[in-house]
C-alpha atoms as a PDB file:
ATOM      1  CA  UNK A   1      50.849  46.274 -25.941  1.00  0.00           C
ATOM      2  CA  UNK A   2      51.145  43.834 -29.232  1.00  0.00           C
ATOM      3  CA  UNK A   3      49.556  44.368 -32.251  1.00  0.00           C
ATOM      4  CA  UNK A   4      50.168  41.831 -35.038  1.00  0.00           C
ATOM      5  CA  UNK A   5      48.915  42.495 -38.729  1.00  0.00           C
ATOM      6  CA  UNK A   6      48.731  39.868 -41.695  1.00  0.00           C
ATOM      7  CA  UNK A   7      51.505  37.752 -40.502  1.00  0.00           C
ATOM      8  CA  UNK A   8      52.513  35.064 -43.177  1.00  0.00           C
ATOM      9  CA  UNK A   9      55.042  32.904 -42.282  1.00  0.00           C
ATOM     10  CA  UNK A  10      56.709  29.647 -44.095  1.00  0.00           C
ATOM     11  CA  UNK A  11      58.709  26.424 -43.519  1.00  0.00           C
ATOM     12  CA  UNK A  12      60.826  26.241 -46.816  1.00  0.00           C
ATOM     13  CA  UNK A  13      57.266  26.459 -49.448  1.00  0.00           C
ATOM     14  CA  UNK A  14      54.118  25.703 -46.401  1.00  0.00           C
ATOM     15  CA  UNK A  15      52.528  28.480 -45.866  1.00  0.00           C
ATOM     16  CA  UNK A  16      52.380  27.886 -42.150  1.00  0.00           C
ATOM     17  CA  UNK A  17      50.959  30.995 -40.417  1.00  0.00           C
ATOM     18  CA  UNK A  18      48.459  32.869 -43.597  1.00  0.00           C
ATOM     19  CA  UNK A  19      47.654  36.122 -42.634  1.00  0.00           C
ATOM     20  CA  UNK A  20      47.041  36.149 -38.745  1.00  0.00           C
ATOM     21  CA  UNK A  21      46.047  39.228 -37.189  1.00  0.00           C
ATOM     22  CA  UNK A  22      45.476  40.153 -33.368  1.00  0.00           C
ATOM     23  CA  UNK A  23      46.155  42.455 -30.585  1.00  0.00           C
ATOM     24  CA  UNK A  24      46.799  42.496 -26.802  1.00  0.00           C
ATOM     25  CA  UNK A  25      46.369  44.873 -24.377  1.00  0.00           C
ATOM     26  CA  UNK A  26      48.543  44.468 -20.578  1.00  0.00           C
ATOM     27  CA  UNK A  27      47.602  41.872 -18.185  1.00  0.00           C
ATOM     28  CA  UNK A  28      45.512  39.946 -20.776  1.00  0.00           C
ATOM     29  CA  UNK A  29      45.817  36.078 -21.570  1.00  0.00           C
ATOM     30  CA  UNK A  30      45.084  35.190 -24.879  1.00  0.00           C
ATOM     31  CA  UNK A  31      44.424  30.671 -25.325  1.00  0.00           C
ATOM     32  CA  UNK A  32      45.229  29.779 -28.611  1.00  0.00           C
ATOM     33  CA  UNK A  33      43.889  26.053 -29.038  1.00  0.00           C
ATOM     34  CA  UNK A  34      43.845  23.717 -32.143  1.00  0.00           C
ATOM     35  CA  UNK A  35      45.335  20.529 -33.150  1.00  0.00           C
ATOM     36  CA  UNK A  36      49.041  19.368 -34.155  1.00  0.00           C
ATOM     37  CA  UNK A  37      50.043  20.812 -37.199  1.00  0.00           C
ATOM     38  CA  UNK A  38      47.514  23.727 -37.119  1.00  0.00           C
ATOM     39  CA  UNK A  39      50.429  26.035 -36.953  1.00  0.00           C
ATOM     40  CA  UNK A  40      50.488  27.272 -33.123  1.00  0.00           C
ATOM     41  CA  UNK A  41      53.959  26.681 -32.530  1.00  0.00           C
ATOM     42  CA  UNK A  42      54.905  28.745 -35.837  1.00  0.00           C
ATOM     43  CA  UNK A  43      53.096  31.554 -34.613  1.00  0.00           C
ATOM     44  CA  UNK A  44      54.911  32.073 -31.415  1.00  0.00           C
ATOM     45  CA  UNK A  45      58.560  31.166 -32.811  1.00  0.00           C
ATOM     46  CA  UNK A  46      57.527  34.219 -35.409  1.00  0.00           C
ATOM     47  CA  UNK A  47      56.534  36.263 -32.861  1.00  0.00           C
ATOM     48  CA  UNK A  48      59.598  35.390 -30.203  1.00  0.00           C
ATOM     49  CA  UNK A  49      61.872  36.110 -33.308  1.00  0.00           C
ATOM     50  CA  UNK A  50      62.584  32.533 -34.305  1.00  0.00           C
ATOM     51  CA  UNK A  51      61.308  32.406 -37.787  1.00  0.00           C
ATOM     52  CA  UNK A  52      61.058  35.090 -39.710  1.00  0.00           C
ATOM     53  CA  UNK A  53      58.304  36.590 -41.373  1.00  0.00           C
ATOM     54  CA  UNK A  54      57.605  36.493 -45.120  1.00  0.00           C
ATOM     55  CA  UNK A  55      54.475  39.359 -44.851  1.00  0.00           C
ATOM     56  CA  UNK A  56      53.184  41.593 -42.209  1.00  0.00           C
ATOM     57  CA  UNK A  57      54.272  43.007 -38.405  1.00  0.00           C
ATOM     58  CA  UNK A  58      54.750  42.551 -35.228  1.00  0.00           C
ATOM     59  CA  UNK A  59      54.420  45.883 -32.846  1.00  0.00           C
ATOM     60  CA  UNK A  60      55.158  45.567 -29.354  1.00  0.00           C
ATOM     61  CA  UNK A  61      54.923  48.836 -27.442  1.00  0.00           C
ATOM     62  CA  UNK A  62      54.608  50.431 -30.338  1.00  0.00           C
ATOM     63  CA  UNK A  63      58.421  49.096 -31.562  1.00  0.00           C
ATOM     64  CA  UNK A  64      57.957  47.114 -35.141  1.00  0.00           C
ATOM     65  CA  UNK A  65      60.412  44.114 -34.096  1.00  0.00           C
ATOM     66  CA  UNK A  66      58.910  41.906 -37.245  1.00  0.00           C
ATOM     67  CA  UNK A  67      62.664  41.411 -37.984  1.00  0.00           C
ATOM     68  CA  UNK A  68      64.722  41.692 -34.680  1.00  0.00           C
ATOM     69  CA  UNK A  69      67.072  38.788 -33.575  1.00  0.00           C
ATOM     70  CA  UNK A  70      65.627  36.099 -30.724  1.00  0.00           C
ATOM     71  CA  UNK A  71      68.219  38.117 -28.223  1.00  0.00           C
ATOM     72  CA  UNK A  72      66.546  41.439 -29.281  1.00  0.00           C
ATOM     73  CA  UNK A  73      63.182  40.237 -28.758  1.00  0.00           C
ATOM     74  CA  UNK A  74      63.894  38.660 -25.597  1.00  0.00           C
ATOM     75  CA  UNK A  75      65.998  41.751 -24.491  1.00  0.00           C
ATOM     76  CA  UNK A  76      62.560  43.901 -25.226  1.00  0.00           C
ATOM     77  CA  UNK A  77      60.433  41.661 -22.566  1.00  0.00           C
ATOM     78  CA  UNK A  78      59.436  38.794 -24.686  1.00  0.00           C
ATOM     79  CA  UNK A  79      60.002  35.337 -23.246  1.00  0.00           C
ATOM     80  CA  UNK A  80      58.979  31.753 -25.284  1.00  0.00           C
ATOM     81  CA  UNK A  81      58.429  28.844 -22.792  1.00  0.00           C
ATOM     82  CA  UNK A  82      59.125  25.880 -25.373  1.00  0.00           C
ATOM     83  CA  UNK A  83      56.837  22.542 -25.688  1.00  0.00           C
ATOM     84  CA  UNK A  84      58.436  19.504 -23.597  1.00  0.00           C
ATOM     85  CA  UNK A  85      60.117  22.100 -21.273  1.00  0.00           C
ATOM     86  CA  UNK A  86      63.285  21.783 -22.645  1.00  0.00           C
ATOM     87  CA  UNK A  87      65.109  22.339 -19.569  1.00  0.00           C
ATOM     88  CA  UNK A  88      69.047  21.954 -19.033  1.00  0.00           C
ATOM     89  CA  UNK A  89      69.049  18.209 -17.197  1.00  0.00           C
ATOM     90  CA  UNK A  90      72.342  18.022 -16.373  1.00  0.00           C
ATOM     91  CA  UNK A  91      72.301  21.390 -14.410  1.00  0.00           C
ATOM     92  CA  UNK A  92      70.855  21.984 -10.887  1.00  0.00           C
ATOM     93  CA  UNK A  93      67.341  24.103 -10.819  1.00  0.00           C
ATOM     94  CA  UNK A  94      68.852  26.937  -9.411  1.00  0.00           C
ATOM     95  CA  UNK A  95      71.279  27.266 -12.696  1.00  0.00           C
ATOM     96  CA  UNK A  96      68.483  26.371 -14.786  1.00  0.00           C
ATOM     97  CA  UNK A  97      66.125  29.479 -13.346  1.00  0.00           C
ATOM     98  CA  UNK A  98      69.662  31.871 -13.234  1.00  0.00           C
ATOM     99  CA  UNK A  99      69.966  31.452 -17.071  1.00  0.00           C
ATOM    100  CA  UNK A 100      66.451  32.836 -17.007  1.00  0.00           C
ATOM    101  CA  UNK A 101      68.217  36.044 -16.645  1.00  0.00           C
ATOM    102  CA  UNK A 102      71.575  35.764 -18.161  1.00  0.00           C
ATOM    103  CA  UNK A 103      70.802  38.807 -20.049  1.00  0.00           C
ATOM    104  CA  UNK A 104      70.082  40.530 -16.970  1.00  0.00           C
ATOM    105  CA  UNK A 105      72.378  40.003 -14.423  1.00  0.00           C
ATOM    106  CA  UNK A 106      75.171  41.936 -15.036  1.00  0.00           C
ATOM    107  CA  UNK A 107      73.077  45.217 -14.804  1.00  0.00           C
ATOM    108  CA  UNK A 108      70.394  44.405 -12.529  1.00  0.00           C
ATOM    109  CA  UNK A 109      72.388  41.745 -10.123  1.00  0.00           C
ATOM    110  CA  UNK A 110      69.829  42.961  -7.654  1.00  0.00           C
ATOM    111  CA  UNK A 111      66.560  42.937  -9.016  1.00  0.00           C
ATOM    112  CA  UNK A 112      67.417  39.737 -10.076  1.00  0.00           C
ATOM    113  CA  UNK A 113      67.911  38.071  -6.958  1.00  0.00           C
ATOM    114  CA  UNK A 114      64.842  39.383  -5.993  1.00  0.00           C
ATOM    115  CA  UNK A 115      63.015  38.268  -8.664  1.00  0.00           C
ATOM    116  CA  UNK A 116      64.578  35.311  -8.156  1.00  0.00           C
ATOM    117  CA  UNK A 117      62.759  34.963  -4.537  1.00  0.00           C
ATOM    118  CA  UNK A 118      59.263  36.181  -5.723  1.00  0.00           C
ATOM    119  CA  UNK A 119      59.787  32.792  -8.534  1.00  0.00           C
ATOM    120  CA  UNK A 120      60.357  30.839  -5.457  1.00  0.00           C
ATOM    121  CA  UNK A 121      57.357  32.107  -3.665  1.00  0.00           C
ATOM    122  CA  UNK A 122      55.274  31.317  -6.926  1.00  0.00           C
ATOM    123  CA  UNK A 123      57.274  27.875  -6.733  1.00  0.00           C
ATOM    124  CA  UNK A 124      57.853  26.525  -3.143  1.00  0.00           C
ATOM    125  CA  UNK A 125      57.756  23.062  -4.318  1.00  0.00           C
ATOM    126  CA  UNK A 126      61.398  24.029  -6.412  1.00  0.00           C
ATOM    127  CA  UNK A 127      63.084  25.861  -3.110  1.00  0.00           C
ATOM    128  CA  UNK A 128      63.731  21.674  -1.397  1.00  0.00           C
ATOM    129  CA  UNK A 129      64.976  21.284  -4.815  1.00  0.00           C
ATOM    130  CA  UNK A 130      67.376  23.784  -5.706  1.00  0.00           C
ATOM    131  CA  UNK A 131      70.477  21.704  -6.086  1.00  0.00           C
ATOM    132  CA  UNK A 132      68.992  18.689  -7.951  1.00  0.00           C
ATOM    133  CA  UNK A 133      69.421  18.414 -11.053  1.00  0.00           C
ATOM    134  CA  UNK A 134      66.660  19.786 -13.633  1.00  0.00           C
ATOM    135  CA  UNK A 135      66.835  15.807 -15.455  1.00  0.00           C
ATOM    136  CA  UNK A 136      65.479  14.764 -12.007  1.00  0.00           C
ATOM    137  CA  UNK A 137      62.195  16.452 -11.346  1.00  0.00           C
ATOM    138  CA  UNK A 138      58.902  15.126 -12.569  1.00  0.00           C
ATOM    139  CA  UNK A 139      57.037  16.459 -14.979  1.00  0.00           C
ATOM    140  CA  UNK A 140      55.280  19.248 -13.360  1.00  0.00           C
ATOM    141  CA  UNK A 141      58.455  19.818 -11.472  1.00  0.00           C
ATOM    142  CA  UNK A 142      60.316  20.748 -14.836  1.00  0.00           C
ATOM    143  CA  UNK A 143      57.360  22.667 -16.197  1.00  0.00           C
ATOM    144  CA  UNK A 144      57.208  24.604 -13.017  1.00  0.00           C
ATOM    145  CA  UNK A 145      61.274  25.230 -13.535  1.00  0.00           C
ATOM    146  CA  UNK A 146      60.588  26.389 -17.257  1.00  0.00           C
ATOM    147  CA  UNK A 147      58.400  28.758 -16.482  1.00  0.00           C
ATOM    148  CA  UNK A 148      60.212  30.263 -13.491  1.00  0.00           C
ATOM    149  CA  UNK A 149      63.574  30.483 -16.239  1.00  0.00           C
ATOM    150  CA  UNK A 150      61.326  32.289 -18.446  1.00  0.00           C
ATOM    151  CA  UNK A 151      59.787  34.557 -16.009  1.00  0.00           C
ATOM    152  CA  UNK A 152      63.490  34.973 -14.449  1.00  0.00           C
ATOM    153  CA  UNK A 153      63.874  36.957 -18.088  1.00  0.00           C
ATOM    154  CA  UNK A 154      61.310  39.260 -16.303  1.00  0.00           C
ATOM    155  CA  UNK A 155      59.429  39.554 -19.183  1.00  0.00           C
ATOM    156  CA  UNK A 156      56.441  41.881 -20.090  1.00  0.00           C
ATOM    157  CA  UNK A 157      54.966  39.244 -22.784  1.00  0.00           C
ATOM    158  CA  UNK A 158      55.281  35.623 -21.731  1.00  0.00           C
ATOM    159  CA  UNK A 159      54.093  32.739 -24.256  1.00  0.00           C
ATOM    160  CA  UNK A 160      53.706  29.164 -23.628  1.00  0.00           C
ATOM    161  CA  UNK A 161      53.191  26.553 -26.004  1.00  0.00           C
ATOM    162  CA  UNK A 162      51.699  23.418 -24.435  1.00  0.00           C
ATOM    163  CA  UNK A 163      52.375  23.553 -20.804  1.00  0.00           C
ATOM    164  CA  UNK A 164      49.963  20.782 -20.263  1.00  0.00           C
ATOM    165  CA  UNK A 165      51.494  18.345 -22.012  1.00  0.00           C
ATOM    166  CA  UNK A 166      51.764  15.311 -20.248  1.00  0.00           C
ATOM    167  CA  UNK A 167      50.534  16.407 -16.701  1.00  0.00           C
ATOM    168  CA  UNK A 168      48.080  15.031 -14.889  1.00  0.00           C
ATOM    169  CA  UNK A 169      44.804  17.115 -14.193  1.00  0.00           C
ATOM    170  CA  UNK A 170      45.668  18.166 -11.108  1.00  0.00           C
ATOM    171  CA  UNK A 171      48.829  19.515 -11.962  1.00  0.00           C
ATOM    172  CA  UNK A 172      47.814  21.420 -14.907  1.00  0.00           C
ATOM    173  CA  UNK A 173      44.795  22.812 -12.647  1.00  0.00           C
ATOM    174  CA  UNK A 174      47.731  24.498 -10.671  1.00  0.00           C
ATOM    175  CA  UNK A 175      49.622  25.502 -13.062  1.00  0.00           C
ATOM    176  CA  UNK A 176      46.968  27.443 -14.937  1.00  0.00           C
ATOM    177  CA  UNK A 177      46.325  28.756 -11.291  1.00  0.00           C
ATOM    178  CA  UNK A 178      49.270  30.179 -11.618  1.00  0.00           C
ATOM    179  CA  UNK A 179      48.843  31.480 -15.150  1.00  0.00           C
ATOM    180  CA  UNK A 180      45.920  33.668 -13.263  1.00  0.00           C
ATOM    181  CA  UNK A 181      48.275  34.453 -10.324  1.00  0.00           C
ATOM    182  CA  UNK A 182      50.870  35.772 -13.138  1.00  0.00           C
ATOM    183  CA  UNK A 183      48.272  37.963 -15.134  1.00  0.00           C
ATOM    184  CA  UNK A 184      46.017  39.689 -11.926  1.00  0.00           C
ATOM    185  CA  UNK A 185      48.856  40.318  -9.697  1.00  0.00           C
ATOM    186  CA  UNK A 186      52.049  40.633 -12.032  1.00  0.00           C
ATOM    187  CA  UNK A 187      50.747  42.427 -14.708  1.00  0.00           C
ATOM    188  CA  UNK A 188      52.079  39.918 -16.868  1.00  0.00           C
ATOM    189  CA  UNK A 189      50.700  39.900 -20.630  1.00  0.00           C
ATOM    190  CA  UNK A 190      50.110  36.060 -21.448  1.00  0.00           C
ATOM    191  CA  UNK A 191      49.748  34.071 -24.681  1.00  0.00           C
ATOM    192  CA  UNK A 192      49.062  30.274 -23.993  1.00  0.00           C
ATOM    193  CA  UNK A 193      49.010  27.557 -26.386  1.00  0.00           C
ATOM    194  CA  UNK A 194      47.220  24.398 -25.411  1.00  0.00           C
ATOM    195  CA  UNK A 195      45.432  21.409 -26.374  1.00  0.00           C
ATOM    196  CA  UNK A 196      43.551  21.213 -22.977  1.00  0.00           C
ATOM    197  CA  UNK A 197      41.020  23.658 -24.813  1.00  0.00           C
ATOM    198  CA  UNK A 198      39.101  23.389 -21.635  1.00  0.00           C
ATOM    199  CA  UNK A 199      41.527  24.336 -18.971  1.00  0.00           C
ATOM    200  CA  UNK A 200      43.169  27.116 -21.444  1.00  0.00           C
ATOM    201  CA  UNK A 201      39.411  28.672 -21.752  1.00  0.00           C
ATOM    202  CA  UNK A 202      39.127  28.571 -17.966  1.00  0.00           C
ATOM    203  CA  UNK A 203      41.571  30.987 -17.865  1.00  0.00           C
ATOM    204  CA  UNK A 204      41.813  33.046 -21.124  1.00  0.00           C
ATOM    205  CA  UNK A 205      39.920  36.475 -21.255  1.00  0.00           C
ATOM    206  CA  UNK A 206      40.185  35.978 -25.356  1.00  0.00           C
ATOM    207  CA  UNK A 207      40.770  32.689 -27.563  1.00  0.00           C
ATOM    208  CA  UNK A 208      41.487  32.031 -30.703  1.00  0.00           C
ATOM    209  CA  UNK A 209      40.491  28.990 -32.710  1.00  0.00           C
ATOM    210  CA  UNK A 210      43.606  28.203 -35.422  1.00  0.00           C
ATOM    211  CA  UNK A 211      43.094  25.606 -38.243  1.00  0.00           C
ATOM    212  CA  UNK A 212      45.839  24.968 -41.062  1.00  0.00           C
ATOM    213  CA  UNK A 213      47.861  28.463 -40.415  1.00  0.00           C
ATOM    214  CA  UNK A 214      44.520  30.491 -39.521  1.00  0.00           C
ATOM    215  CA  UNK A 215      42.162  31.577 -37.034  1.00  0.00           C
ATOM    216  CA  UNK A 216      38.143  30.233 -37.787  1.00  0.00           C
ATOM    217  CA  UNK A 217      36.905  31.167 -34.336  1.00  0.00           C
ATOM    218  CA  UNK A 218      38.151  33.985 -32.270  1.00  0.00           C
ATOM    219  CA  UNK A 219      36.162  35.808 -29.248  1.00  0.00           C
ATOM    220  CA  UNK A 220      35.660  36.271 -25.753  1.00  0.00           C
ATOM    221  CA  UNK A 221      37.008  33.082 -23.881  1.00  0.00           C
ATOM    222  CA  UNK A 222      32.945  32.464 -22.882  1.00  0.00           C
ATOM    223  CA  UNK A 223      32.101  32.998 -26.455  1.00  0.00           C
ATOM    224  CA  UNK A 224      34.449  30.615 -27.665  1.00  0.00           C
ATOM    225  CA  UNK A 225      33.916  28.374 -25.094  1.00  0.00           C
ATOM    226  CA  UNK A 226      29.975  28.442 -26.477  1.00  0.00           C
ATOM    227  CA  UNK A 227      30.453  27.932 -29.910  1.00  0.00           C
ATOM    228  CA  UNK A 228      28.869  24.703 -30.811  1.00  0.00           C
ATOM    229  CA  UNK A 229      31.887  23.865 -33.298  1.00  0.00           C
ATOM    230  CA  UNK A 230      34.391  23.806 -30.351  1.00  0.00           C
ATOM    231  CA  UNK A 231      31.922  22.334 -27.930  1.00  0.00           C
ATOM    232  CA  UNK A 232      31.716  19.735 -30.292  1.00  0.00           C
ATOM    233  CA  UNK A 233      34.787  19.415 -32.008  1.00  0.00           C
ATOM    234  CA  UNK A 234      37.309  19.925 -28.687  1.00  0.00           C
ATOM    235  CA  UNK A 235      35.207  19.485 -25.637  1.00  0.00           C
ATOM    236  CA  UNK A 236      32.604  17.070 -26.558  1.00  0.00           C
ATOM    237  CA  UNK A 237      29.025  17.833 -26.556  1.00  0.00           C
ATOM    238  CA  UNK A 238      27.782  19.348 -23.898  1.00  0.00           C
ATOM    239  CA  UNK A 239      25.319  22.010 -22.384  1.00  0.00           C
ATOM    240  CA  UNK A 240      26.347  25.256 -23.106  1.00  0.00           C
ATOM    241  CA  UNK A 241      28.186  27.189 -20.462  1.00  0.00           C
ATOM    242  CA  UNK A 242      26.697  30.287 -18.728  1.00  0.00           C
END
């Protein structure tokens, strides 16, 4: 489904993506863990069409859309759910999940309010809700409304950067429930960026270590999860998993 070869991206003169390369097939979740500043967010603006690429490709479905506009990309089943959220808090959560789909509705009115229900059934804490506004839900209330707007995009390829952030443990244990939900009964293709290496493991079927623009460790999720550098480095020492 995505194939990505030698992708170099930079901020004005920092190199801050050198030479990544990866692929995805359908229905797999890829964790992509490392610390601030090791380039994670880069990596999925290039990819969602937000920066642009200095070297290499991006092939989804066997398209090149290295240099297609965010509205292309989007358009083509991509959808970017941003760090903090960044919801609309002024409007009510129902608006907030309908712009999810503003590039949809005027051709697929219907699917969309079906969609629209399914999101609800994924998130029946957001149906008491739907008339607040987004500024007024909790944390894991908003996080829960960003990723219903970006799955409201119905997108084959969703990517989240940091979902976590700033959610209490029990929270983020649902919502990467739902990440699993998402990719064994929607078919969805997943790419999630975290700093909760543990919880993004628990889910991943592949990970990826990224240091300083590159990947050091990449594997199975178990494999990664038993490397003694990240057992030491991100989840303390510990025995090793089996």
């Amino acid at each position: 489904m995505l194939k990505v070869t030698n992708l170099h991206t930079y901020h004005g003169n920092m190199h801050a993506v050198k030479g990544i390369s990866f692929s995805l097939k359908k229905a797999e979740l890829l964790a992509i863990v490392g610390t601030n500043g090791a380039g994670k967010s880069t990596l999925l603006g290039t990819l969602a069409g937000v920066y642009s690429p200095r070297e290499g490709s991006i092939v989804f479905q066997e398209e090149d859309i290295s240099k297609k506009r965010v509205e292309e990309i989007v358009a083509k089943g991509i959808c970017l759910v941003p760090e903090r959220r960044q919801i609309f808090d002024s409007l009510s959560v129902k608006d907030n999940l309908m712009l999810g789909a503003f590039h949809r509705i005027k051709k697929e009115k219907k699917q969309v309010m079906q969609d629209y229900d399914k999101i609800l059934g994924l998130f029946p804490e957001l149906t008491r809700m739907l008339n607040r506004a987004g500024g007024l839900l909790s944390g894991g209330e908003q996080q829960m409304l960003a990723i219903g707007r970006g799955l409201m995009a119905n997108p084959k390829l969703m990517m989240l950067d940091e979902p976590s952030l700033g959610l209490a443990p029990l929270i983020v244990k649902n919502i990467m429930g739902i990440f699993k939900t998402l990719k064994n009964e929607f078919d969805t293709t997943i790419i999630l960026v975290e700093q909760n290496v543990k919880a993004a493991l628990e889910v991943a079927d592949h990970a990826c270590v990224l240091e300083r623009g590159e990947f050091v460790i990449h594997g199975t999720a178990q494999e990664v999860m038993n490397n003694p550098d990240v057992r030491n480095v991100y989840l303390g020492k510990q025995k090793e998993v089996i």
